[in-house]
C-alpha atoms as a PDB file:
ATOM      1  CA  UNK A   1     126.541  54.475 235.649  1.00  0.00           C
ATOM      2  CA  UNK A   2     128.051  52.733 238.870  1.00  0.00           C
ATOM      3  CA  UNK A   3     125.684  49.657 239.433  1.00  0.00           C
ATOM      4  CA  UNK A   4     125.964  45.901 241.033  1.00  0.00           C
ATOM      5  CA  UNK A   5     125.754  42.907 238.856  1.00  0.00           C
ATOM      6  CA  UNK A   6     125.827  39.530 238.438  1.00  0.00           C
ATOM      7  CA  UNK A   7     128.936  38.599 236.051  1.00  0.00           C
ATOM      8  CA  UNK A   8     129.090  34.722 236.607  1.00  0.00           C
ATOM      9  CA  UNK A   9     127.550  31.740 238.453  1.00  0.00           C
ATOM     10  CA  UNK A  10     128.591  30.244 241.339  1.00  0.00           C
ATOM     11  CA  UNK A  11     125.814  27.773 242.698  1.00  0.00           C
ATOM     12  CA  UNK A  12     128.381  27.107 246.018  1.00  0.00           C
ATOM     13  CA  UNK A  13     129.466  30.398 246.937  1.00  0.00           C
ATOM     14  CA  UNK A  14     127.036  32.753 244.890  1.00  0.00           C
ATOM     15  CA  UNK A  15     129.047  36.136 245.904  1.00  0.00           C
ATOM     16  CA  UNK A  16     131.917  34.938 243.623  1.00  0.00           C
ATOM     17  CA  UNK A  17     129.677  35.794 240.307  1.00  0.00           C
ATOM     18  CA  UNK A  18     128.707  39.535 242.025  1.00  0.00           C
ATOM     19  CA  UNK A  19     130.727  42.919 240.532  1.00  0.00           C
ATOM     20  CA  UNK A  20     130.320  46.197 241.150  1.00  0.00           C
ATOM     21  CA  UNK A  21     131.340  48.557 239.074  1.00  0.00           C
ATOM     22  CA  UNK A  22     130.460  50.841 235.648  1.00  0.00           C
ATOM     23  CA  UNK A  23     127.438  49.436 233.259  1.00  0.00           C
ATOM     24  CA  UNK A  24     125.734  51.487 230.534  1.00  0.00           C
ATOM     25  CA  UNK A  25     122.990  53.538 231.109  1.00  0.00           C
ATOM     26  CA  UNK A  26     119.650  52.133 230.236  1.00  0.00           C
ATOM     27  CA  UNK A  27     118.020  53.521 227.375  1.00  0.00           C
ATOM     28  CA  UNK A  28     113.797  52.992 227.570  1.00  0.00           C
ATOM     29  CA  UNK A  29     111.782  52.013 224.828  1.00  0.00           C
ATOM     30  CA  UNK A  30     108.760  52.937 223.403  1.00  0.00           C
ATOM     31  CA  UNK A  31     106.295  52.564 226.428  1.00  0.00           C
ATOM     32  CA  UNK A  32     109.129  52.156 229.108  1.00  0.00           C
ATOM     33  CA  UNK A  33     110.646  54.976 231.361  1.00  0.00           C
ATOM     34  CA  UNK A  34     113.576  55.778 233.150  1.00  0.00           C
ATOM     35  CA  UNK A  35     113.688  56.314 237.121  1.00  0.00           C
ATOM     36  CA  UNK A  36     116.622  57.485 239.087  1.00  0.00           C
ATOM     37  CA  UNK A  37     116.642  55.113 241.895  1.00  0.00           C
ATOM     38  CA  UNK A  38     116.717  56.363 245.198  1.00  0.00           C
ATOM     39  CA  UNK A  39     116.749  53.399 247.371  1.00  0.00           C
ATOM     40  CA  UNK A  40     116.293  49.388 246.283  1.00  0.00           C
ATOM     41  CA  UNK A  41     115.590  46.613 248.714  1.00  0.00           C
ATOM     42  CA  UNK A  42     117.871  43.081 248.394  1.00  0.00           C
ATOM     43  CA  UNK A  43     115.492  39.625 248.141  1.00  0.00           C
ATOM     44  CA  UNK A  44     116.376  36.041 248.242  1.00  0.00           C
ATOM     45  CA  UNK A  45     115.935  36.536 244.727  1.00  0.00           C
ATOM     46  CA  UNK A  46     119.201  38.057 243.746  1.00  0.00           C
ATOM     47  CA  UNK A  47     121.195  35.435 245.713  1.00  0.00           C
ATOM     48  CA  UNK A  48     119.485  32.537 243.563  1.00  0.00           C
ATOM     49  CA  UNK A  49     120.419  34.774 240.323  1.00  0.00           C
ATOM     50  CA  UNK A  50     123.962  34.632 241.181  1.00  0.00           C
ATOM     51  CA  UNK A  51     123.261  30.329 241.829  1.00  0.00           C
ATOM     52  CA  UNK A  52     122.509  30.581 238.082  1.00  0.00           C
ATOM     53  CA  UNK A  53     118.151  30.062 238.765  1.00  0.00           C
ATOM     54  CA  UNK A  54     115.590  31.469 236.743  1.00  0.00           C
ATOM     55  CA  UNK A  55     118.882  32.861 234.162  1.00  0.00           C
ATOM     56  CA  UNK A  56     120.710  31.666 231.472  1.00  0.00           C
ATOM     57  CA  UNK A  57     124.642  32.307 231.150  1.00  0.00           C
ATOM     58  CA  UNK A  58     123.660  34.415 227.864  1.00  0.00           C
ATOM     59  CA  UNK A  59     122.161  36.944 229.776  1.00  0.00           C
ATOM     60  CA  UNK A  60     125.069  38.143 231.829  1.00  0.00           C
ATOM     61  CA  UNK A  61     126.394  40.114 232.644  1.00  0.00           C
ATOM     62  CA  UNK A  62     122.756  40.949 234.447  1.00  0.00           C
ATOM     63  CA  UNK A  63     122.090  43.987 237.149  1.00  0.00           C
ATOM     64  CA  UNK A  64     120.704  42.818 240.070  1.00  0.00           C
ATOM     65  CA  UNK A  65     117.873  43.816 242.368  1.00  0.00           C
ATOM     66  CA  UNK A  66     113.752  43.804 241.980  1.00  0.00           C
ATOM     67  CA  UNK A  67     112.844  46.406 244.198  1.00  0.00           C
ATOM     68  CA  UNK A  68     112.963  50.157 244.004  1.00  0.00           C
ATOM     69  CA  UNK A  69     111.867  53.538 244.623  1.00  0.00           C
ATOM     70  CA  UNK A  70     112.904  56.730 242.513  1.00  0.00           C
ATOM     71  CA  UNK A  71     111.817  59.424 240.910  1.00  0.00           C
ATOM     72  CA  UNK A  72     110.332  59.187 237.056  1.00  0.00           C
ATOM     73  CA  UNK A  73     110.558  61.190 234.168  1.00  0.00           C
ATOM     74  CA  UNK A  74     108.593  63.424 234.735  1.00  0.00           C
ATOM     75  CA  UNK A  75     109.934  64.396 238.333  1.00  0.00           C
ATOM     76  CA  UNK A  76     107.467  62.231 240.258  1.00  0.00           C
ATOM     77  CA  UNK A  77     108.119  60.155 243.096  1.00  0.00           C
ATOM     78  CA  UNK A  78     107.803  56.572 242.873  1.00  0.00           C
ATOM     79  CA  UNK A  79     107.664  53.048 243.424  1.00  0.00           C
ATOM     80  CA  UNK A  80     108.654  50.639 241.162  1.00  0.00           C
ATOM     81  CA  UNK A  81     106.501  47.472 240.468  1.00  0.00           C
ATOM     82  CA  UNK A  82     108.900  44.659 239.433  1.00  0.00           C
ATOM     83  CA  UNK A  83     106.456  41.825 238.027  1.00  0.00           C
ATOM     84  CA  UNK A  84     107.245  42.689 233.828  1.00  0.00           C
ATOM     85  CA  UNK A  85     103.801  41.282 232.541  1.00  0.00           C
ATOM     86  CA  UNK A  86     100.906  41.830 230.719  1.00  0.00           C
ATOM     87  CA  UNK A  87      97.362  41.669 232.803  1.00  0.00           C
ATOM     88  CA  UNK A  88      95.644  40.719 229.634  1.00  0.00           C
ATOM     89  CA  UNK A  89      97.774  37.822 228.931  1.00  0.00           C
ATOM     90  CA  UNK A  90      97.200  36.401 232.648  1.00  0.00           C
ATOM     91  CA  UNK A  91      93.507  37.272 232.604  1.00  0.00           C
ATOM     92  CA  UNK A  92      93.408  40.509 234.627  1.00  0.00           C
ATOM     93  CA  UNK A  93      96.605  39.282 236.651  1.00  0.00           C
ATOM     94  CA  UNK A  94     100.127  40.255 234.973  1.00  0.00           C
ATOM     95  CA  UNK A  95     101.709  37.451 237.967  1.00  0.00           C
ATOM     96  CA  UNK A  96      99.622  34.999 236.026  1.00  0.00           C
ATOM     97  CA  UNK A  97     100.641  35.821 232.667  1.00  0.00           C
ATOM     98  CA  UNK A  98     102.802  32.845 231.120  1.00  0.00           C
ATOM     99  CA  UNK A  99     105.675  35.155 229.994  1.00  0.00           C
ATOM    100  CA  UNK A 100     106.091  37.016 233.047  1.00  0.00           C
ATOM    101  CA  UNK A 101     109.271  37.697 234.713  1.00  0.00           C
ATOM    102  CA  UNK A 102     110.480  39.707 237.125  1.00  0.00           C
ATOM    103  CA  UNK A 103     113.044  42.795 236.685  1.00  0.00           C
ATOM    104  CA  UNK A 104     116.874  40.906 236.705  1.00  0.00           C
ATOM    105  CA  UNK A 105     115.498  38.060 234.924  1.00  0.00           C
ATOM    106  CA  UNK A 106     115.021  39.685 231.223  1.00  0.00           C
ATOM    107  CA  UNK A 107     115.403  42.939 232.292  1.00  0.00           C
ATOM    108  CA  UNK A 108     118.241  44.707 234.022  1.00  0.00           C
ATOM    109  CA  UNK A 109     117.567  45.588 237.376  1.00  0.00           C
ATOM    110  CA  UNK A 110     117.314  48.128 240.515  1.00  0.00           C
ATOM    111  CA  UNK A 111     120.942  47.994 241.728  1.00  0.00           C
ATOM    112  CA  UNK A 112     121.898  51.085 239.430  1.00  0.00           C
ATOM    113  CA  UNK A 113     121.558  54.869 239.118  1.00  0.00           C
ATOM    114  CA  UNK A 114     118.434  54.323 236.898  1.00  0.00           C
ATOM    115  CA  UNK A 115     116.504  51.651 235.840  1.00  0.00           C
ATOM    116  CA  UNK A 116     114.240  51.503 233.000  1.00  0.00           C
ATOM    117  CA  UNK A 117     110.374  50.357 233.367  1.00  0.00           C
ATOM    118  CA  UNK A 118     107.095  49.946 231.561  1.00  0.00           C
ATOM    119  CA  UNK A 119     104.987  53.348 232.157  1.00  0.00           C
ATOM    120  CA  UNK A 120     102.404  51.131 233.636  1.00  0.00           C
ATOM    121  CA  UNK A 121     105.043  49.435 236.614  1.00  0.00           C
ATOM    122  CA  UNK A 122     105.067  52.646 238.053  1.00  0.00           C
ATOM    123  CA  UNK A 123     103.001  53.404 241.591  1.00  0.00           C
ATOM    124  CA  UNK A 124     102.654  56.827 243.228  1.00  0.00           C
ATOM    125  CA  UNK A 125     105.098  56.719 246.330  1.00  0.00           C
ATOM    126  CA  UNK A 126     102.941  58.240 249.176  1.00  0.00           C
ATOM    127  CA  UNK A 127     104.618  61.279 250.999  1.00  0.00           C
ATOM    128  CA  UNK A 128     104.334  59.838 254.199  1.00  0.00           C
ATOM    129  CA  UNK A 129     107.079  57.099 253.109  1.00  0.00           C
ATOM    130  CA  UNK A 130     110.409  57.271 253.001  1.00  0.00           C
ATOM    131  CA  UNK A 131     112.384  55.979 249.608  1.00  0.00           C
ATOM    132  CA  UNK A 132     113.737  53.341 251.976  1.00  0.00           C
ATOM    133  CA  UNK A 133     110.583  51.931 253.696  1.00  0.00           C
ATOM    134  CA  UNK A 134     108.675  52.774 250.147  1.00  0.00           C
ATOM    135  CA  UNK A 135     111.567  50.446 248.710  1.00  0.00           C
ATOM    136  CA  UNK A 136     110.757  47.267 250.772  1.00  0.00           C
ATOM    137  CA  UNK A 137     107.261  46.939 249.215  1.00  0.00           C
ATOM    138  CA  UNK A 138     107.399  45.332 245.738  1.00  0.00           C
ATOM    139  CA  UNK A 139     108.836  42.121 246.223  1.00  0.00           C
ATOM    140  CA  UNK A 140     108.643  41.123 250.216  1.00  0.00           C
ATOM    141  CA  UNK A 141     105.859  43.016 251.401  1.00  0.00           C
ATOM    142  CA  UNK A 142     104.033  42.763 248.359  1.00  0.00           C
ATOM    143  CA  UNK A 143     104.442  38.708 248.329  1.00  0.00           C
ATOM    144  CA  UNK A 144     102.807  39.160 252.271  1.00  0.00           C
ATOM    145  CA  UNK A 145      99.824  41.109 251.348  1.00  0.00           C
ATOM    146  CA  UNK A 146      99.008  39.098 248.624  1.00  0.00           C
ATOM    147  CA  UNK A 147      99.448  35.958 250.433  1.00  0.00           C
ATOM    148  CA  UNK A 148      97.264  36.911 253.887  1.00  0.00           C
ATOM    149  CA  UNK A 149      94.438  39.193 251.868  1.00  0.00           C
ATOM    150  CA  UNK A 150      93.961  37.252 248.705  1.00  0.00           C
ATOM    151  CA  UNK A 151      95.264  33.689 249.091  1.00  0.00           C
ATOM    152  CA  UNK A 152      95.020  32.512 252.719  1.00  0.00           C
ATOM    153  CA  UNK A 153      91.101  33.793 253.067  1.00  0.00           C
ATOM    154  CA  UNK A 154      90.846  34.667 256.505  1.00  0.00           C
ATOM    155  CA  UNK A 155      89.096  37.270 258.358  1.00  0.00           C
ATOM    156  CA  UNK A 156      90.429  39.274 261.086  1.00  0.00           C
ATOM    157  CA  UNK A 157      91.048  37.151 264.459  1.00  0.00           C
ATOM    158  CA  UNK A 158      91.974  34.107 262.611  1.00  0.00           C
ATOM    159  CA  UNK A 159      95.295  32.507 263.970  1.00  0.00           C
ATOM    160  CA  UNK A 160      98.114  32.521 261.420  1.00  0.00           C
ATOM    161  CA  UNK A 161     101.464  30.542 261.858  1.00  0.00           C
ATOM    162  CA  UNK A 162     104.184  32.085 260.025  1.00  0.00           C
ATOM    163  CA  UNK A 163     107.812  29.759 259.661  1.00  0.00           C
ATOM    164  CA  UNK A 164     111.279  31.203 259.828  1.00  0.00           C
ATOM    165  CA  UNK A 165     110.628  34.733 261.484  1.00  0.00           C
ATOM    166  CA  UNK A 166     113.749  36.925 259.983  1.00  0.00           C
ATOM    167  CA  UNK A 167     113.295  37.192 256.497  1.00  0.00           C
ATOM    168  CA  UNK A 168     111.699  40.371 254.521  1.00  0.00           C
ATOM    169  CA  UNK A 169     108.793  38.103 253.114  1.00  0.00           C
ATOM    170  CA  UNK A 170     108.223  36.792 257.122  1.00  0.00           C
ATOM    171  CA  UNK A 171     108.754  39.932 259.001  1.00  0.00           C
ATOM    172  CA  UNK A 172     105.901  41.453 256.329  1.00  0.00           C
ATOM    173  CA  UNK A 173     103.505  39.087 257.224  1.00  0.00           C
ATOM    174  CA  UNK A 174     104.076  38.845 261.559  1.00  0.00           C
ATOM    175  CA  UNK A 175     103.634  43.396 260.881  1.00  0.00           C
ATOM    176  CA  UNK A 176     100.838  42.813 258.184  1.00  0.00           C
ATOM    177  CA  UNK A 177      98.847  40.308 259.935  1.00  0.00           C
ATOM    178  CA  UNK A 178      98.783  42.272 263.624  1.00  0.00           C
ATOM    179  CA  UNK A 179      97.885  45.154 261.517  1.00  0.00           C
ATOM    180  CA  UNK A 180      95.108  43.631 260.026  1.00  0.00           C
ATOM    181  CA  UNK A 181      93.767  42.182 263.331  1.00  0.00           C
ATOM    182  CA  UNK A 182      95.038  38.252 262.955  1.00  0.00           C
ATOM    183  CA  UNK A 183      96.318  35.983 265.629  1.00  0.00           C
ATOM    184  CA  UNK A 184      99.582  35.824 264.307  1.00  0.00           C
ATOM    185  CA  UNK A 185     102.305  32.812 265.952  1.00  0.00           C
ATOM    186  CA  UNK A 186     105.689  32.790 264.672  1.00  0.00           C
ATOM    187  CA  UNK A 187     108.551  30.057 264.737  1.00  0.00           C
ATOM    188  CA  UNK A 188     112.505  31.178 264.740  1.00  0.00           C
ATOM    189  CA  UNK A 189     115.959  29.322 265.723  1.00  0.00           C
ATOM    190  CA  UNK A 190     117.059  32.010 267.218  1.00  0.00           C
ATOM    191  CA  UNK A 191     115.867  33.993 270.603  1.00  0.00           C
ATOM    192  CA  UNK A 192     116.590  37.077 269.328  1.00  0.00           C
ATOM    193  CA  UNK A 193     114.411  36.917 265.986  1.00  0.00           C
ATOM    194  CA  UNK A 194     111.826  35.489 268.132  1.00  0.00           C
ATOM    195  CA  UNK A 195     112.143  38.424 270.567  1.00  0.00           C
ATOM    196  CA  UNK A 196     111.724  40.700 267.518  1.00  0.00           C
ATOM    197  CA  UNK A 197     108.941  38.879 266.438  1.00  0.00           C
ATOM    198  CA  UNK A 198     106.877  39.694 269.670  1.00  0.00           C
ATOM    199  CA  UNK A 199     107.966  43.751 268.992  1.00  0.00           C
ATOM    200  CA  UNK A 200     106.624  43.127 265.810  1.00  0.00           C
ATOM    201  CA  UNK A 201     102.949  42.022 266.433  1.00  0.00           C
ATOM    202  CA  UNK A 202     103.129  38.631 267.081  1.00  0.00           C
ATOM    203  CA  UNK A 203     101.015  37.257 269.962  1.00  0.00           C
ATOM    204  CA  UNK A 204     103.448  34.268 270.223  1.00  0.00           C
ATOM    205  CA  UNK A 205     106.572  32.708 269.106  1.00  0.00           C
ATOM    206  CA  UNK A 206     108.099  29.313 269.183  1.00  0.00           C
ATOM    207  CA  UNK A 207     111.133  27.483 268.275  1.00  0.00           C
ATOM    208  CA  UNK A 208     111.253  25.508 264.587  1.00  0.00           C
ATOM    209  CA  UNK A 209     108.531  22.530 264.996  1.00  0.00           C
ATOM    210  CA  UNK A 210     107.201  23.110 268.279  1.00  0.00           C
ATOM    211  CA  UNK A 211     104.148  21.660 270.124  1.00  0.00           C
ATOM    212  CA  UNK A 212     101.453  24.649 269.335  1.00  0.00           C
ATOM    213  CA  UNK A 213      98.770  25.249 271.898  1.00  0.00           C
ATOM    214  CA  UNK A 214      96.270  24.525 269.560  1.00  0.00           C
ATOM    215  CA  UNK A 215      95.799  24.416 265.349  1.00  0.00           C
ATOM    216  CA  UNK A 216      95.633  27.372 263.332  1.00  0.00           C
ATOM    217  CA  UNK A 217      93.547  28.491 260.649  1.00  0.00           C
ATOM    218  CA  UNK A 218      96.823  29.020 258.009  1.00  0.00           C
ATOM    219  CA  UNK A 219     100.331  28.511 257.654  1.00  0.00           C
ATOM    220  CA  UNK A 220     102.434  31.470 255.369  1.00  0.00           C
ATOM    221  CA  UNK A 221     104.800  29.151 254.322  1.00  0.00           C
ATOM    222  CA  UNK A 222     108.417  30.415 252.761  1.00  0.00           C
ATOM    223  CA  UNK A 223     111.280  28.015 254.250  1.00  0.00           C
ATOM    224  CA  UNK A 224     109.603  24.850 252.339  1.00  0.00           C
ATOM    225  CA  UNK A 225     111.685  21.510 253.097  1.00  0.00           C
ATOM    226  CA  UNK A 226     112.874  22.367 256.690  1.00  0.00           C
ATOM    227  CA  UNK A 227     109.158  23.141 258.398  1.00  0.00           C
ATOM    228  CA  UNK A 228     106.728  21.451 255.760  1.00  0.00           C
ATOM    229  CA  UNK A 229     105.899  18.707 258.236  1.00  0.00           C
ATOM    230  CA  UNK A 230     105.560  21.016 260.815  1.00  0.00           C
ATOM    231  CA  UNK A 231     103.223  23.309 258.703  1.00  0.00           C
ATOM    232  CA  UNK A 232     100.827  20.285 258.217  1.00  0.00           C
ATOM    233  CA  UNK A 233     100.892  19.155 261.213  1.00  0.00           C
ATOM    234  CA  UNK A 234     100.120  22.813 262.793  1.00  0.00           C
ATOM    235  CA  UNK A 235      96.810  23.275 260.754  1.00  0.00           C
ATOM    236  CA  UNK A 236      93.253  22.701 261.823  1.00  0.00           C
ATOM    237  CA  UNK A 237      91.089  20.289 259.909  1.00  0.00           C
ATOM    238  CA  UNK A 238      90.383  22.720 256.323  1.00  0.00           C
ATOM    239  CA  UNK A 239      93.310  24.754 257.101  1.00  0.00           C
ATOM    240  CA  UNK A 240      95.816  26.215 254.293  1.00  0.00           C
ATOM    241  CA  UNK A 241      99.223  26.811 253.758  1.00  0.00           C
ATOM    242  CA  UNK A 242      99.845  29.786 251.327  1.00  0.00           C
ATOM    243  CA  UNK A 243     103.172  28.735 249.850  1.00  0.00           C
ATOM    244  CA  UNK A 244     105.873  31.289 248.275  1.00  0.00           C
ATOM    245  CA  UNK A 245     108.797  29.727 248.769  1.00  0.00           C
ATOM    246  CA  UNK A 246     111.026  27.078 249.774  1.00  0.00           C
ATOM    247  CA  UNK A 247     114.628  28.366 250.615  1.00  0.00           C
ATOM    248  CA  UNK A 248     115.264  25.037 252.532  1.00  0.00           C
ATOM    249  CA  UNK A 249     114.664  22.884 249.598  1.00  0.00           C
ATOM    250  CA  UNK A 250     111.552  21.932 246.976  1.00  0.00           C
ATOM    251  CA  UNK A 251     111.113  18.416 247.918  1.00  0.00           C
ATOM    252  CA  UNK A 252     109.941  17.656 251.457  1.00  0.00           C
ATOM    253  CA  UNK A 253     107.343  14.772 252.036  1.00  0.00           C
ATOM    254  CA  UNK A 254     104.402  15.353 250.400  1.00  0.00           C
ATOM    255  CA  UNK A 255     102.014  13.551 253.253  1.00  0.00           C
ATOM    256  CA  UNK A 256      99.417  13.219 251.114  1.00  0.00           C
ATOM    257  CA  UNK A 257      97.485  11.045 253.681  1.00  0.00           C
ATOM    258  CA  UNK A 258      97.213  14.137 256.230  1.00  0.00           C
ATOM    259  CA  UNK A 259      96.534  16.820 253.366  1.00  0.00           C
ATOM    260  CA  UNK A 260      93.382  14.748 252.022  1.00  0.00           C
ATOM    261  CA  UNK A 261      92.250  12.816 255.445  1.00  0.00           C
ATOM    262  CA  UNK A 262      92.187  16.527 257.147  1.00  0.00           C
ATOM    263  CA  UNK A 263      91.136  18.511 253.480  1.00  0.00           C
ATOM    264  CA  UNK A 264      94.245  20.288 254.244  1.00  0.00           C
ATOM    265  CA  UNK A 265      94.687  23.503 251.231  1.00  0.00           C
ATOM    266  CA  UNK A 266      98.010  24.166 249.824  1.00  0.00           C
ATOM    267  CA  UNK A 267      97.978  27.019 247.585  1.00  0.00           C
ATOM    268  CA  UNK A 268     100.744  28.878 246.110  1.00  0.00           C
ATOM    269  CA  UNK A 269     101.522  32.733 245.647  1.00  0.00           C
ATOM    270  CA  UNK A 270     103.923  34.856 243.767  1.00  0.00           C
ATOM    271  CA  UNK A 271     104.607  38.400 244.609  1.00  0.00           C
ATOM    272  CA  UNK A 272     101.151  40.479 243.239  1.00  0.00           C
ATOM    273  CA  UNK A 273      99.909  42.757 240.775  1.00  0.00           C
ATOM    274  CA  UNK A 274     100.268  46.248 240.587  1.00  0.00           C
ATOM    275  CA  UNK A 275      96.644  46.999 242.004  1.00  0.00           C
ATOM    276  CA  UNK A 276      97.949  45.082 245.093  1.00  0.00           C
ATOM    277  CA  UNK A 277     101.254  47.063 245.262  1.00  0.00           C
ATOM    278  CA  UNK A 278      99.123  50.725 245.348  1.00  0.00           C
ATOM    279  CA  UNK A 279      96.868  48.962 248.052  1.00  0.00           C
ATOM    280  CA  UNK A 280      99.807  47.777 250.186  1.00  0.00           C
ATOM    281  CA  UNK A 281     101.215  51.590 250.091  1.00  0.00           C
ATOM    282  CA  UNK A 282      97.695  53.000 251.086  1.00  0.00           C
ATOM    283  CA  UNK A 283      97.561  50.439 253.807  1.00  0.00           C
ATOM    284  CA  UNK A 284     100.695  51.650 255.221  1.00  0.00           C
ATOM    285  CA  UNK A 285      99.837  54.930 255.235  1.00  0.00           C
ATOM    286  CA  UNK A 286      96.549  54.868 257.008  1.00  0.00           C
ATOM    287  CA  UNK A 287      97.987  52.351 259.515  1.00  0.00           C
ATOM    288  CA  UNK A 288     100.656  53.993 260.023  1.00  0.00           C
ATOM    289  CA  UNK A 289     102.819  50.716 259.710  1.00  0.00           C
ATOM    290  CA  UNK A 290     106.236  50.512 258.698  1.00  0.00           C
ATOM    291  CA  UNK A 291     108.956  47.849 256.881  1.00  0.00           C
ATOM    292  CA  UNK A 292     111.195  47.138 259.482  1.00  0.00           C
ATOM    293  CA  UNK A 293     114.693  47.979 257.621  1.00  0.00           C
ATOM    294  CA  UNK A 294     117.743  45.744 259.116  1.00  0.00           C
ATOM    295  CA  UNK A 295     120.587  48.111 257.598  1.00  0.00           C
ATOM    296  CA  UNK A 296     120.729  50.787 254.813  1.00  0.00           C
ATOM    297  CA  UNK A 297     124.102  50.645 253.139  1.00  0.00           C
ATOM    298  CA  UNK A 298     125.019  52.573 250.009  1.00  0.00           C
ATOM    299  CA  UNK A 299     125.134  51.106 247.154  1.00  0.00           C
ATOM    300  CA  UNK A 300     129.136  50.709 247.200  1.00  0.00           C
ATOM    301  CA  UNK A 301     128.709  48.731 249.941  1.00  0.00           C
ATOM    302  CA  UNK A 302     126.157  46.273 248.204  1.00  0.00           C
ATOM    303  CA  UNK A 303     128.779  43.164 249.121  1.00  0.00           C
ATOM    304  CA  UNK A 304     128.389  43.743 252.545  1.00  0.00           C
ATOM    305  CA  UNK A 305     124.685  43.251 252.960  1.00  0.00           C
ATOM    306  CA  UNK A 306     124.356  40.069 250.352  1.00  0.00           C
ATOM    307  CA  UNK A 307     126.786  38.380 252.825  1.00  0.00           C
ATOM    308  CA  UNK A 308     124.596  39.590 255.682  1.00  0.00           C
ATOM    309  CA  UNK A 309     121.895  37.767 253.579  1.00  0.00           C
ATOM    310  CA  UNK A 310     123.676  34.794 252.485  1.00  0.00           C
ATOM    311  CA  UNK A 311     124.311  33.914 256.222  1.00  0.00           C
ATOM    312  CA  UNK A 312     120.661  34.458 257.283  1.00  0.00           C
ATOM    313  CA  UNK A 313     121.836  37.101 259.829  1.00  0.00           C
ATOM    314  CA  UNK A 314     119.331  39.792 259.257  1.00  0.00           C
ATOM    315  CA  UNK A 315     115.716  41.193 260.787  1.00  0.00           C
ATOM    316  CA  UNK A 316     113.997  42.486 258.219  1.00  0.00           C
ATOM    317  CA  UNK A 317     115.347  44.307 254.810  1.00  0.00           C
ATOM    318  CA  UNK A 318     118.282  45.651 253.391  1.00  0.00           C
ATOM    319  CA  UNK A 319     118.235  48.806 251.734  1.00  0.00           C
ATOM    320  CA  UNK A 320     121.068  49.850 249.752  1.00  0.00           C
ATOM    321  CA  UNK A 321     121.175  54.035 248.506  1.00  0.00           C
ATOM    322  CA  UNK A 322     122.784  54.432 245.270  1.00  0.00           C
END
């Protein structure tokens, strides 16, 4: 089956390690199933695979991709949940089980004709989606919704920064957290994302570390070293920042002094359990809200949008169709 992989590492110029081209077709174990994928969404994640992060050279050559929506077995339509894990194990929470990973990490992933996935991954796509939008969900929109209606704890009208409007994970949360009746403020280098912002939902935008007109209840944090000090320094006195990523870096200043003198909350998140993935769908549905897609390309094209990705020149996701 034609599919898009990761042959070799190259931490300086990750598209060097990416092939496209003829892999076997997967065959599912006991408890697994095969889906035909109809549409997959790209993620940060499957540039940092092709760095050589969270995967050993042993594994390779590894499919890429995390997200998808197919049909099953069994001829039903579906979305694929991408956190491999066992609830039990992470007590009720499969993103908190020890062993978890994510498909492309153990597993081969969603940039194929089919993919292969534990009967329970598997979430009812809803009609009113299409495999595209429905495709967006289980990594970037599913990290959002976890992080504004689980993590941050805020009730509608609170005001929500979110850093680095563009991105899948950021454009979630700005359409999310309108939707859900927050105060959302958004921060972008460039006029145009912040112009797409405001289309989006939010009530304001700003350029990276900006003067706000006043605190805000939470920061959604994903850039990490670039905007850290700006995230502190944006939050009201018992604010948090709901961390779930730090493309910019790991290590910014910690400013301990400011997180305990204000009793500042940093918590972090990681994408969200299947529960979470079914409510995300529903929520889209009776909202009538929709993942903002930057291009569709098929699959054959797959080089084209990780360099769209690579250079950070993108509003919202990339969908490729097998």
């Amino acid at each position: 089956m034609f599919a898009v992989y990761a042959a070799r590492f190259d931490a300086d110029n990750p598209l060097n390690g990416l092939e496209l081209g003829e892999r076997p077709e997967p065959e599912a174990p006991e408890g697994w199933t095969t889906v035909t994928v109809k549409a997959a969404s790209l993620n940060h994640h499957d540039l940092w695979t092709l760095r050589g992060v969270g995967i050993r050279q042993e594994q390779l050559p590894m499919i890429l991709g995390c997200d998808a929506a197919g049909v099953d077995a069994d001829g039903n339509e579906v979305i694929v949940h991408s956190v491999i894990g066992d609830p039990d194990a992470g007590g009720g929470d499969e993103t908190l089980d020890p062993r978890r990973s994510l498909l492309s990490e153990r597993h081969q992933g969603t940039f194929a004709e089919q993919v292969i996935v534990p009967r329970r991954n598997l979430v009812p796509k809803p009609k009113e989606l299409s495999f595209e939008e429905a495709a967006c969900l289980p990594t970037a929109w599913l990290t959002a919704y976890r992080m504004l209606f689980d993590k941050a704890e805020l009730q509608p009208g609170a005001t929500v920064l979110v850093q680095g409007a563009g991105g899948g994970v950021a454009t979630a949360l700005i359409a999310l957290g309108a939707a859900a009746g927050y105060r959302v403020w958004a921060t972008s280098r460039s006029e145009a994302k912040r112009k797409r912002a405001l289309e989006l939902g939010a009530e304001a935008v700003f350029e990276p570390g900006a003067r706000l007109p006043e605190r805000v209840d939470a920061v959604m944090e994903t850039v990490g070293q670039a905007t850290w000090s700006h995230s502190l320094k944006s939050l009201r006195p018992g604010g948090r920042i709901v961390v779930s990523g730090a493309t910019t870096g790991q290590l910014p200043p910690a400013e301990l002094n400011r997180v305990f003198f204000l009793q500042l909350s940093v918590v972090g998140s990681t994408m969200g359990t299947r529960d979470q993935l079914v409510r995300l769908s529903r929520f889209l549905v009776t909202s009538g809200l929709r993942p903002p897609i930057d291009r569709t390309l098929p699959l054959a094209r797959a080089r084209e949008g990780f360099a769209v990705m690579a250079e950070g020149d993108l509003f919202g996701k990339i969908v490729f169709t097998p």
